[in-house]
Protein backbone atom coordinates (compact mmCIF):
# COMPACT_ATOMS: atom_id res chain seq x y z
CA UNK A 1 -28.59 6.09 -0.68
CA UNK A 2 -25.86 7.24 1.82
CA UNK A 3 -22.71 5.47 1.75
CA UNK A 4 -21.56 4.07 5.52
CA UNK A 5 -18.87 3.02 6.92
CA UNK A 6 -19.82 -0.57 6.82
CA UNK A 7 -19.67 -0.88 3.06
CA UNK A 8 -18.40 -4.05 1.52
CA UNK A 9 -14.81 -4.09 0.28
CA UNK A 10 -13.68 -5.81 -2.91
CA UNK A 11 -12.28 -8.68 -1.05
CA UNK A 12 -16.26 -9.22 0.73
CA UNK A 13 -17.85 -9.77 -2.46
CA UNK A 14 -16.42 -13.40 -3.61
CA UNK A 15 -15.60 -16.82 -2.04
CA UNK A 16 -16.78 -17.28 1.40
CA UNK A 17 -18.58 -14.77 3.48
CA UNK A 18 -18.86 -17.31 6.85
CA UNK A 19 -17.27 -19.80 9.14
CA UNK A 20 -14.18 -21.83 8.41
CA UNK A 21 -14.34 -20.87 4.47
CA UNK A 22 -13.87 -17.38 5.64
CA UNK A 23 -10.73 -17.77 7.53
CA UNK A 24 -9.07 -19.80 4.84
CA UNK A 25 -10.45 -16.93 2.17
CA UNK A 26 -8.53 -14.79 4.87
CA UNK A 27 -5.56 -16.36 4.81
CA UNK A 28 -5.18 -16.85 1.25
CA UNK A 29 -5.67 -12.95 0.79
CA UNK A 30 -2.68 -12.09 3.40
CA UNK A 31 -0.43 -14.71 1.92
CA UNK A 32 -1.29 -13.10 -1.44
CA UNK A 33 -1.03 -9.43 -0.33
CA UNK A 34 2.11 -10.26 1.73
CA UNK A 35 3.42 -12.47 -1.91
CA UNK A 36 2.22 -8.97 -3.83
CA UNK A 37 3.81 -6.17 -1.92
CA UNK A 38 7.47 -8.27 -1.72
CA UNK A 39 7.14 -8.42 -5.61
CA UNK A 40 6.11 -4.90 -6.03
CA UNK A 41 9.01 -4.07 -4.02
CA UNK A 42 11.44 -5.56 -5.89
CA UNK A 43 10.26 -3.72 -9.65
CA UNK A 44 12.17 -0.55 -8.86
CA UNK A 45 14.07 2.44 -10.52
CA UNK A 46 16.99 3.57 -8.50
CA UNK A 47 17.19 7.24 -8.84
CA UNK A 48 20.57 7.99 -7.38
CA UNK A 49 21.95 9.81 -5.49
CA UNK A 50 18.44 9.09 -3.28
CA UNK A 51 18.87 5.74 -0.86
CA UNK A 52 14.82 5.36 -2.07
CA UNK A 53 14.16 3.97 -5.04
CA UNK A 54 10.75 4.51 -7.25
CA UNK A 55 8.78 0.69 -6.82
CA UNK A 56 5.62 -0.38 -7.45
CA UNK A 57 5.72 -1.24 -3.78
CA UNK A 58 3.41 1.99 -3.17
CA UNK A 59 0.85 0.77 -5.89
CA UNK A 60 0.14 -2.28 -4.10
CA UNK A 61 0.01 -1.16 -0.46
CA UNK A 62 -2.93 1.39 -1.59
CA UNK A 63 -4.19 -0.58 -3.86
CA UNK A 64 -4.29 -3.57 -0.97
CA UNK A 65 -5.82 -0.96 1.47
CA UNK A 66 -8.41 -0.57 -0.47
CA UNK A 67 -9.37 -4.11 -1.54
CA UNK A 68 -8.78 -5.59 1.71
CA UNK A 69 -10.62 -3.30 4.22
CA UNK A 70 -8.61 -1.59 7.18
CA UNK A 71 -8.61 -4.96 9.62
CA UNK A 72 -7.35 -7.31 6.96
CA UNK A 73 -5.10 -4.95 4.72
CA UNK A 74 -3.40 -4.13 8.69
CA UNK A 75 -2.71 -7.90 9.46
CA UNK A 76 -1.36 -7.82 5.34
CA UNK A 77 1.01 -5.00 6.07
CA UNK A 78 1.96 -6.55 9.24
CA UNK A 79 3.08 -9.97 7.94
CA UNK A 80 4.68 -8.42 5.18
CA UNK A 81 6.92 -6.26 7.80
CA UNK A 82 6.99 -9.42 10.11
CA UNK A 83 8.60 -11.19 7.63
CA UNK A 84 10.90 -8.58 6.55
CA UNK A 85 11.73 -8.24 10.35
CA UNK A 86 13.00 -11.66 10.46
CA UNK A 87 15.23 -11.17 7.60
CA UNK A 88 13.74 -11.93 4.74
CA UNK A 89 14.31 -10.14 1.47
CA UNK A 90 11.53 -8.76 0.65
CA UNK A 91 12.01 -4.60 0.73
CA UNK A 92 13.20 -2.43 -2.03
CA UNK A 93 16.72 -2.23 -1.43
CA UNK A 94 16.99 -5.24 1.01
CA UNK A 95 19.50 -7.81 0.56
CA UNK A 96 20.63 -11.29 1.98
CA UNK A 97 22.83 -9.14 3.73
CA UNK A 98 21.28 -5.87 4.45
CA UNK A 99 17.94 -6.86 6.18
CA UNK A 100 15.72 -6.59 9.00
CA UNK A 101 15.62 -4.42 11.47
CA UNK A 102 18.97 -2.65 10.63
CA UNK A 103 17.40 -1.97 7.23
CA UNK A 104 13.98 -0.76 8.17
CA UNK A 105 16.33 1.90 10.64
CA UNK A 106 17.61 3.52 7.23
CA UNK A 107 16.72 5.66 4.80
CA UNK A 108 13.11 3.77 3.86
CA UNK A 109 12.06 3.54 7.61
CA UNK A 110 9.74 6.75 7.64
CA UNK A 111 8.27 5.29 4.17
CA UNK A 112 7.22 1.79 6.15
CA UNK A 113 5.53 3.27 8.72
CA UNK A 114 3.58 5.37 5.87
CA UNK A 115 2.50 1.93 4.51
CA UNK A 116 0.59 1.05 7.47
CA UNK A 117 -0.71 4.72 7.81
CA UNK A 118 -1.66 4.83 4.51
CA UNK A 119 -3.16 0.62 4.30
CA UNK A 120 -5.36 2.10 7.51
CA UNK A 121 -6.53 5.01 5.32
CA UNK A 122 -7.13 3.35 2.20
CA UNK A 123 -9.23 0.68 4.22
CA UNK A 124 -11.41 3.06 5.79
CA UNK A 125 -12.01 5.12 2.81
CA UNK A 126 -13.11 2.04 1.24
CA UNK A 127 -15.37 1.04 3.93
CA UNK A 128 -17.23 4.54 3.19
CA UNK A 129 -17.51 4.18 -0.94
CA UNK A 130 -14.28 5.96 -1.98
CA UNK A 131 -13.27 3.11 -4.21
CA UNK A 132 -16.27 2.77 -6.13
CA UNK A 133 -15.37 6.16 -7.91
CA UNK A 134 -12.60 7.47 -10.18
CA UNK A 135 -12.94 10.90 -8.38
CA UNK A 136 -12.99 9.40 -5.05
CA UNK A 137 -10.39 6.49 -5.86
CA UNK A 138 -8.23 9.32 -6.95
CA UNK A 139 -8.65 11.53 -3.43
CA UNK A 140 -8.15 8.36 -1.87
CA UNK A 141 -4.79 8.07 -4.01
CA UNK A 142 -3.71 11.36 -2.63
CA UNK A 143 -4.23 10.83 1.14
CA UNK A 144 -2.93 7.43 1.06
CA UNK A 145 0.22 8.80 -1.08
CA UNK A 146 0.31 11.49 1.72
CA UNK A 147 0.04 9.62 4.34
CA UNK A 148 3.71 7.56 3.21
CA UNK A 149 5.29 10.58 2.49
CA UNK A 150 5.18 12.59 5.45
CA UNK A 151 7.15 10.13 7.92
CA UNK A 152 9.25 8.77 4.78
CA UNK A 153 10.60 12.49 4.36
CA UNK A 154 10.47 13.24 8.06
CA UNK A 155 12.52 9.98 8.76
CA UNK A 156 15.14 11.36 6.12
CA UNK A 157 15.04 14.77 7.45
CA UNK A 158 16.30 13.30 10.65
CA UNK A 159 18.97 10.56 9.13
CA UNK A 160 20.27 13.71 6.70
CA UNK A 161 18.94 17.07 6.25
CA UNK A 162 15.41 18.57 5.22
CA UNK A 163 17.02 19.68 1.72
CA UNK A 164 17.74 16.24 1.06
CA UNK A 165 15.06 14.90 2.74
CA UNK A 166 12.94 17.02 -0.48
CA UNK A 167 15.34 16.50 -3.11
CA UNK A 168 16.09 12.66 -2.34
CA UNK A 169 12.53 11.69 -0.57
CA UNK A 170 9.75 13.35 -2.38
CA UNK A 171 10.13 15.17 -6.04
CA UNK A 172 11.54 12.03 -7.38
CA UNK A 173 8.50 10.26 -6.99
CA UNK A 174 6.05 13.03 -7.87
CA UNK A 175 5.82 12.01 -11.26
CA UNK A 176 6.02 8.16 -10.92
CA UNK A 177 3.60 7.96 -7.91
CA UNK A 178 0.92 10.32 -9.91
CA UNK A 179 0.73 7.29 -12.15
CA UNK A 180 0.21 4.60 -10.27
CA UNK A 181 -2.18 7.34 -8.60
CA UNK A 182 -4.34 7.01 -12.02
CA UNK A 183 -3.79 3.62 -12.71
CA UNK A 184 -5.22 2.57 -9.08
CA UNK A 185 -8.07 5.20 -9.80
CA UNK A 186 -9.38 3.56 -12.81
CA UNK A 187 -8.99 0.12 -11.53
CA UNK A 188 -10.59 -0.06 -8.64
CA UNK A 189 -13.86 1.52 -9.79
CA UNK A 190 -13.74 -0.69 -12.86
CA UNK A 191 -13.64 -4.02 -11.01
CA UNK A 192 -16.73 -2.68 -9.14
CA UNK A 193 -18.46 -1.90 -12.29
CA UNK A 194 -17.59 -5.35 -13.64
CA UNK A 195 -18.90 -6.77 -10.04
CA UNK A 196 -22.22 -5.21 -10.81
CA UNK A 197 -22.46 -6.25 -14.33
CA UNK A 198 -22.02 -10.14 -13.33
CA UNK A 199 -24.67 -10.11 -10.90
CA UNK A 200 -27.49 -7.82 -12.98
């Protein structure tokens, strides 16, 4: 049977599916993916002399994408940058004092903007089977991982040069990110496999 693009997501297959239990499901999941991604942002490893440290922050927005859908992993991403908007600390390298929109201008901009790129992708990909699959979880890995990349290292080209937009923005994380590419990969498919096995 053809996959479409109105599969179920992870998030669809517990708790409420209608009415006034859904919304409160809903909310729960964004306060819990917004609660996620600030903690994930915060286990880092500096890598100096790169502004952009290595965080788990990644992990969780694909992983979120995924879980959540496109529409509800978006509004998830949004609060999260909402909240970091109004000064909040909840980014890698943000601070009581170096916050908001002044921080999101600097080096980790381009990356933010991959996070909802990438949170759209994810969603989607889920919405068409690609999570239900190590292979597929994997590809899905790879676009999503992509997909933050390209305007993180563009936004760094522009604040520095391209040579240290490579050097500081993207072969540091090569190794780190195809980790939590295979982590994610195995994951994912497994919770579906355990899904199926509860209700056979």
């Amino acid at each position: 049977m053809a996959l479409t693009a109105n599969d179920k997501v992870l998030t669809e297959t517990f708790w409420a599916a209608e009415g006034n239990a859904l919304l409160v499901k809903r909310i729960v999941l964004v306060v819990a993916g917004i609660l996620a991604l600030a903690v994930a942002a915060k286990i880092k490893l500096p890598i100096p002399p790169s502004p952009v440290p290595v965080t788990m922050g990644t992990f969780a927005v694909l992983t979120i994408g995924a879980a959540y859908g496109p529409r509800l992993g978006l509004v998830t991403i949004f609060g999260y940058m909402l909240i970091g908007v109004l000064g909040f600390d909840v980014f890698a390298n943000s601070t009581a004092q170096a916050n908001g929109l002044t921080y999101m201008m600097g080096g980790t901009g381009g990356y933010l903007v991959g996070f909802v790129l990438a949170t759209l992708a994810m969603g989607y990909l889920a919405r068409i089977g690609w999570d239900r699959s190590v292979f597929k979880m994997g590809a899905s890995m790879l676009i999503g991982n992509a997909l933050i990349y390209i305007p993180g290292v563009l936004w760094l080209a522009y604040l520095y040069s391209f040579e240290k937009s490579i050097e500081w923005g993207l072969t540091p994380f090569l190794i780190g990110d195809g980790m939590k590419l295979a982590l994610a990969a195995l994951i994912v498919p497994a919770l579906w496999k355990l899904i199926g096995s509860a209700r056979t």
